[in-house]
N, C-alpha and C. Protein backbone atom coordinates (compact mmCIF):
# COMPACT_ATOMS: atom_id res chain seq x y z
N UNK A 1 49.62 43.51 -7.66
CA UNK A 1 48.64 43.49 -6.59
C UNK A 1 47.86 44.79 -6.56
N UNK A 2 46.86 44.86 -5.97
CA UNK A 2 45.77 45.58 -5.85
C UNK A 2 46.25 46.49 -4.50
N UNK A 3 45.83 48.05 -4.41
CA UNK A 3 46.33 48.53 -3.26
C UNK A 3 44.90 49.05 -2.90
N UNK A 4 45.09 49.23 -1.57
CA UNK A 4 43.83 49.69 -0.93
C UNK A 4 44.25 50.91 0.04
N UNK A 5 43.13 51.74 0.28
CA UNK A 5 43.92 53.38 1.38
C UNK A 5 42.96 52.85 2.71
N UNK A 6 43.42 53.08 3.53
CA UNK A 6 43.20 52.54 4.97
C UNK A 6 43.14 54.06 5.67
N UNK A 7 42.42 54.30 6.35
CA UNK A 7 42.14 55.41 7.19
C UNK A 7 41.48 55.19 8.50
N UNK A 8 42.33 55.91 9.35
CA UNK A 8 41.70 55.26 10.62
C UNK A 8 40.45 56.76 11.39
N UNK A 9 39.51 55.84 11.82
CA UNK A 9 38.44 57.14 11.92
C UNK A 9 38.15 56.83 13.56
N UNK A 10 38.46 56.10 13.76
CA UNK A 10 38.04 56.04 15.39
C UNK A 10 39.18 56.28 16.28
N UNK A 11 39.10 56.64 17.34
CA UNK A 11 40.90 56.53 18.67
C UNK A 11 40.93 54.74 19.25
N UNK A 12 42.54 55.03 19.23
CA UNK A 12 42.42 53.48 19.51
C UNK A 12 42.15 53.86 21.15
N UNK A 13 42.06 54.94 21.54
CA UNK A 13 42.37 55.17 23.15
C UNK A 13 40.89 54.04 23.73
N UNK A 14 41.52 53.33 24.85
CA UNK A 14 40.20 52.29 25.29
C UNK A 14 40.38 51.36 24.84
N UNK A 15 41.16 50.97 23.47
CA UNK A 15 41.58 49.49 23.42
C UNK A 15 42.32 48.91 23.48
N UNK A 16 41.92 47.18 23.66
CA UNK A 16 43.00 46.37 23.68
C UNK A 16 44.25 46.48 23.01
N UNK A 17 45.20 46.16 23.52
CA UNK A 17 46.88 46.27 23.16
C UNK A 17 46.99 45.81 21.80
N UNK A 18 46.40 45.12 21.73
CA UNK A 18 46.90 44.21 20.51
C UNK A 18 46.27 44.87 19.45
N UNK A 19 44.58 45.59 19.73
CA UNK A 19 44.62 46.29 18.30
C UNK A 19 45.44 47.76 18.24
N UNK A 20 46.05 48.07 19.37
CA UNK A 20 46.85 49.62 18.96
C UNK A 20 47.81 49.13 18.10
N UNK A 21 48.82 47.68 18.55
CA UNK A 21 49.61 47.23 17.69
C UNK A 21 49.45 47.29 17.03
N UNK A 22 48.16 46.42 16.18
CA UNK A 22 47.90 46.15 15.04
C UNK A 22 47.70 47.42 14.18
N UNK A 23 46.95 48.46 14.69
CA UNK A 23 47.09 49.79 13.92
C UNK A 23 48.19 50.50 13.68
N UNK A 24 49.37 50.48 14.79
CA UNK A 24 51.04 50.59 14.53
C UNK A 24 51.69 50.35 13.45
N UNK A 25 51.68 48.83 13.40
CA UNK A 25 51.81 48.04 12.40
C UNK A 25 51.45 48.27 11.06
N UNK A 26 50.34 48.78 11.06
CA UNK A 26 49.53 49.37 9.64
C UNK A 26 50.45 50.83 9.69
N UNK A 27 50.84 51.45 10.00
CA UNK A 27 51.20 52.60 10.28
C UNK A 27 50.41 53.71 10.18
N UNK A 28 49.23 53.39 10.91
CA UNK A 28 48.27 54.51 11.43
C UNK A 28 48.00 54.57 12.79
N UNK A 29 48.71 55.94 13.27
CA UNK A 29 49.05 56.62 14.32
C UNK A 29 48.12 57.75 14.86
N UNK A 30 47.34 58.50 13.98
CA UNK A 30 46.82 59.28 14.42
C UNK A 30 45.28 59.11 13.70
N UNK A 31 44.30 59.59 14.32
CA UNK A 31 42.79 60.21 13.81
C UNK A 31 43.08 60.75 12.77
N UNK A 32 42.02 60.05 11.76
CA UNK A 32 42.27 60.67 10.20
C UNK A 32 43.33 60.36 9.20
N UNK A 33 44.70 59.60 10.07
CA UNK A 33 46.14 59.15 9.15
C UNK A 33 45.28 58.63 8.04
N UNK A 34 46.12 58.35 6.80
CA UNK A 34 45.80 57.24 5.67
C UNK A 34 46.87 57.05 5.08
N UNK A 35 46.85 55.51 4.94
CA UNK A 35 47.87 54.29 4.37
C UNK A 35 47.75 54.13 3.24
N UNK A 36 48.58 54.16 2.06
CA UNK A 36 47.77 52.69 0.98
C UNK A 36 48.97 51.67 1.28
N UNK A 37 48.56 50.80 1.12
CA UNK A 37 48.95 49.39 1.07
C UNK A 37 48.76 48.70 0.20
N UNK A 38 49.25 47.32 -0.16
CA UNK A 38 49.14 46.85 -1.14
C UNK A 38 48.49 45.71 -0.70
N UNK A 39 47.23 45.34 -1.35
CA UNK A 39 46.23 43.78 -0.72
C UNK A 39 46.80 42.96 -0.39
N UNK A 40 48.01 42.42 0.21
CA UNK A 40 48.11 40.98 0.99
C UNK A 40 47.05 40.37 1.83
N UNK A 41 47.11 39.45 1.57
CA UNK A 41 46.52 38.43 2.89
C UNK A 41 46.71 38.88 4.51
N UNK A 42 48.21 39.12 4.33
CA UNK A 42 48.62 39.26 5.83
C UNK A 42 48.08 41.08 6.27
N UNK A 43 47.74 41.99 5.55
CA UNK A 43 47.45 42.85 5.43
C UNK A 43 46.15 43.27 6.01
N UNK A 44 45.61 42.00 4.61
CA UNK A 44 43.52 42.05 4.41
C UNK A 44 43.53 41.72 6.29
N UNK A 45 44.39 40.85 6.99
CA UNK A 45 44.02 40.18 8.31
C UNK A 45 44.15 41.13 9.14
N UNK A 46 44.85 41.97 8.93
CA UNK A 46 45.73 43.16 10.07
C UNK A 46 44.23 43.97 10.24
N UNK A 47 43.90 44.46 8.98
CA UNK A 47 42.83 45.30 9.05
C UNK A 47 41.47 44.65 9.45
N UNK A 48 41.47 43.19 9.08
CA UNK A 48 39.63 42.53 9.59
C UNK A 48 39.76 42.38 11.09
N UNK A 49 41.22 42.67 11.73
CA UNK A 49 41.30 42.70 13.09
C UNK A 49 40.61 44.10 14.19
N UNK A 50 40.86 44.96 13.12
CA UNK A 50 40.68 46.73 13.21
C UNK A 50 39.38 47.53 12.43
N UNK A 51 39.32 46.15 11.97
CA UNK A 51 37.54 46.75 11.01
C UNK A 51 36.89 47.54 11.66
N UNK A 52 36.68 48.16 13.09
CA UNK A 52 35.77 48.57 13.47
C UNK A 52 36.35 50.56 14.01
N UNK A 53 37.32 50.36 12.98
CA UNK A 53 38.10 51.83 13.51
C UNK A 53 38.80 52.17 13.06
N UNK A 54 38.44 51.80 10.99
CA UNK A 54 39.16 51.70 10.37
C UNK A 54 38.04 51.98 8.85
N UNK A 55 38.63 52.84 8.06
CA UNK A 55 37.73 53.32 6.79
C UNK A 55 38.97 52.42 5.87
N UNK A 56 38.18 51.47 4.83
CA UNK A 56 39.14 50.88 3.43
C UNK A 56 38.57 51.14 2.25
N UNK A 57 38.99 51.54 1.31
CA UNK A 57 38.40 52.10 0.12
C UNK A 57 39.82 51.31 -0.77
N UNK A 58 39.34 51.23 -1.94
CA UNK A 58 40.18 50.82 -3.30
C UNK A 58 40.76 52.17 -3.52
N UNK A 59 42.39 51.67 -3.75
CA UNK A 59 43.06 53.43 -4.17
C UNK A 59 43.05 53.09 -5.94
């Protein structure tokens, strides 16, 4: 599988519960963290949930 680096550039402070989860879940916790992950489906979904506070680049 294909991995991708996930970086979170926005605060989740102000949002809904479910996307802090969802950024939890990714295990990005702080402004600026970065993930790689590996492309799942269940993954690609986590992040099109968070697209808007969230940098993805190909690692």
């Amino acid at each position: 599988m294909k991995k991708i680096k996930i970086t979170l550039v926005k605060s989740p402070i102000d949002r809904p519960e479910r996307q802090k989860l969802t950024l939890k879940a990714l295990g990005l916790n702080k402004t600026n963290s970065v993930k790689e992950v590996e492309a799942t489906p269940q993954v690609l979904g986590m992040v099109r949930k968070v697209e808007h506070l969230v940098k993805v680049e190909e690692a």
